[in-house]
C-alpha atoms as a PDB file:
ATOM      1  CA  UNK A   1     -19.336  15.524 -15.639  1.00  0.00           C
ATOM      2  CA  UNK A   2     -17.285  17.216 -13.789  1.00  0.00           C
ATOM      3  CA  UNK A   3     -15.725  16.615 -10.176  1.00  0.00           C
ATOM      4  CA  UNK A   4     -15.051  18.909  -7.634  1.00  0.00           C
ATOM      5  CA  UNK A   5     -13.256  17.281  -4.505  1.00  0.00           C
ATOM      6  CA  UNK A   6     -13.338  19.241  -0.742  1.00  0.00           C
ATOM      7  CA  UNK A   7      -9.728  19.664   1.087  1.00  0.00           C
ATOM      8  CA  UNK A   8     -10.928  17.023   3.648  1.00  0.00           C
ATOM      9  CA  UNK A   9     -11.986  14.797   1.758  1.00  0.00           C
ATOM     10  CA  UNK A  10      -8.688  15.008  -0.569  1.00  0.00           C
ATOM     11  CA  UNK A  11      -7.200  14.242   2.866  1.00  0.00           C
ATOM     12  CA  UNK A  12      -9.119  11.090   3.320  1.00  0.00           C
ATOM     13  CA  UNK A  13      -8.588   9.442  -0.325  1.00  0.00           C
ATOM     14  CA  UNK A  14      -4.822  10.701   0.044  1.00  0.00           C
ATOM     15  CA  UNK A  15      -4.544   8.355   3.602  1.00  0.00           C
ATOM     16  CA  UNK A  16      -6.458   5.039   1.914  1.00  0.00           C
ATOM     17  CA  UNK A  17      -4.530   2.133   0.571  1.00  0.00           C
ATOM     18  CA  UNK A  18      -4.488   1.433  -3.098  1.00  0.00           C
ATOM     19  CA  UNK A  19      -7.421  -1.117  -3.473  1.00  0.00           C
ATOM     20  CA  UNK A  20      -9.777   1.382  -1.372  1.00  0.00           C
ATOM     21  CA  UNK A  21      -8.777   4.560  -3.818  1.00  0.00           C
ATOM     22  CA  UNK A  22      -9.724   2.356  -6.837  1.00  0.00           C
ATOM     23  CA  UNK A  23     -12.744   1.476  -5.518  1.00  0.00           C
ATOM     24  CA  UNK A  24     -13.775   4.930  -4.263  1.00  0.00           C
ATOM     25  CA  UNK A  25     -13.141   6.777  -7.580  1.00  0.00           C
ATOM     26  CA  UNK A  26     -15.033   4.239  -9.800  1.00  0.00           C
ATOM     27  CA  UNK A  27     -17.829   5.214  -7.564  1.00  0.00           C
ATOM     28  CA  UNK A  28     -17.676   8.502  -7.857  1.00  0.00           C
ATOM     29  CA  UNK A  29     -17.033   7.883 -11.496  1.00  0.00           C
ATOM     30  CA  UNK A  30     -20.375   6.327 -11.563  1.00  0.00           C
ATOM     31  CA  UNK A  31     -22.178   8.568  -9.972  1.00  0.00           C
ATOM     32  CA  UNK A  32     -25.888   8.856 -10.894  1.00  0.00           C
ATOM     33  CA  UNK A  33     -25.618   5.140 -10.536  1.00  0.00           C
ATOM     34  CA  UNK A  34     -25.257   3.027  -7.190  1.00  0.00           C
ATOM     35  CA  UNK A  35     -26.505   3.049  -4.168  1.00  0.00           C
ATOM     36  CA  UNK A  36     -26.996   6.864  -3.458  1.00  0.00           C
ATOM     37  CA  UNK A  37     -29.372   8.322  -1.469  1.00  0.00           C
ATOM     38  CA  UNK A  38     -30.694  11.675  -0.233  1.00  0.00           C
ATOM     39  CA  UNK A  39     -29.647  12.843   3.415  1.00  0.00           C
ATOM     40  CA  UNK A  40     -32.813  14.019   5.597  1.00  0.00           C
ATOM     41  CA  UNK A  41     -32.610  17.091   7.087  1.00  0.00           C
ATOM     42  CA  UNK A  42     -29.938  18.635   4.612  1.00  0.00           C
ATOM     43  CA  UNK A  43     -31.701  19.557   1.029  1.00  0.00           C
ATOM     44  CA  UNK A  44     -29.471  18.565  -1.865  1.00  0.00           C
ATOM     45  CA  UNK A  45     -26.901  16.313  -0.431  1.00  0.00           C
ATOM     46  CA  UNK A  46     -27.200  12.974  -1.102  1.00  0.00           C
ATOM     47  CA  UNK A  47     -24.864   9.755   0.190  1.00  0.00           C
ATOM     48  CA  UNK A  48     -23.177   7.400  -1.680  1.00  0.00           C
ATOM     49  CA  UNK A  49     -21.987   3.676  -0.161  1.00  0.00           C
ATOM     50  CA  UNK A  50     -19.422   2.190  -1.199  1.00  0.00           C
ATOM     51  CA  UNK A  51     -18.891  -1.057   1.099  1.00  0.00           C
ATOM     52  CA  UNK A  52     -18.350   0.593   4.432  1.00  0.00           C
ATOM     53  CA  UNK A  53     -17.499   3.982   3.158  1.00  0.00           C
ATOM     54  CA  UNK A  54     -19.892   6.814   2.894  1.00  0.00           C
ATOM     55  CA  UNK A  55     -19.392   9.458   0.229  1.00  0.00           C
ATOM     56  CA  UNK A  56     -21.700  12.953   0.719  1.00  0.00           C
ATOM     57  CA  UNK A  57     -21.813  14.887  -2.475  1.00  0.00           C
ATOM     58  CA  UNK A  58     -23.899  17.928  -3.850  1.00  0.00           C
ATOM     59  CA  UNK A  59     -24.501  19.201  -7.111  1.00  0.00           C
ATOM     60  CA  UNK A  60     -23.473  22.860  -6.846  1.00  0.00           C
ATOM     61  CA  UNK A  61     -24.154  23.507 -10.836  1.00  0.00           C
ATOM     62  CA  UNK A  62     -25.950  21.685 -13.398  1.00  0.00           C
ATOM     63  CA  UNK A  63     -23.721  18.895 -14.853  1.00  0.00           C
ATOM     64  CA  UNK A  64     -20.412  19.438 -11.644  1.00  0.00           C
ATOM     65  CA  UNK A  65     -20.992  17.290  -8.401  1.00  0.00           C
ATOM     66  CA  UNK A  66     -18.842  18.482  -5.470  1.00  0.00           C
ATOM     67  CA  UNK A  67     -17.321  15.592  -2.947  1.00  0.00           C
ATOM     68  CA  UNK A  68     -18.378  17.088   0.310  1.00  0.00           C
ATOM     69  CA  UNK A  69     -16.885  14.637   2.876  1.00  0.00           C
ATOM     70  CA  UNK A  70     -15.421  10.705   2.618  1.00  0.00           C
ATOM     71  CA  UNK A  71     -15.455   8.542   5.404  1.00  0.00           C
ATOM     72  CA  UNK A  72     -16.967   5.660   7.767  1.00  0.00           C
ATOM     73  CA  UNK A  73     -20.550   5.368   8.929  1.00  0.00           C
ATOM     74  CA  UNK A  74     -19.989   7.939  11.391  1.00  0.00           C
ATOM     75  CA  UNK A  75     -19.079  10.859   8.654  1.00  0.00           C
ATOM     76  CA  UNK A  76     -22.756  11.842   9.186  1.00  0.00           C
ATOM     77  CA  UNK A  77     -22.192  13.057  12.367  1.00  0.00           C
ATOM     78  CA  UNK A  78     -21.616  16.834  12.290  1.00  0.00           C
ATOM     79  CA  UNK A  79     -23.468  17.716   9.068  1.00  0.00           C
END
């Protein structure tokens, strides 16, 4: 599959310590699996948790998913 990462959210992974970037990518890595779910209101984007991180993600084209935006709870807000 492949992976397609926005400039913000580059930004984000780029500011998190070691232990948080390892934990963020094997998510992603994972992705169909975990605890993902689809965002109301916005058709095709769908949120992934990881602890307290939130990961909204698309899938442009059949077998690419595109990392949209990384952050807390409140990286809903503005969607």
């Amino acid at each position: 599959m492949n992976i397609i990462y926005s400039k913000s959210s580059v930004k984000v992974i780029n500011s998190m310590d070691k232990a948080t970037k390892q934990r963020i990518k094997a998510g992603i890595e994972k992705i169909p699996e975990g605890d993902i779910k689809p965002l109301q209101g916005i058709p095709g984007t769908y949120r992934l948790r990881v602890g307290g991180w939130r990961i909204l993600f698309s899938y442009p084209e059949c077998d690419t998913i595109l990392i949209e935006k990384i952050g807390l709870r409140g990286v809903y807000k503005g969607v």
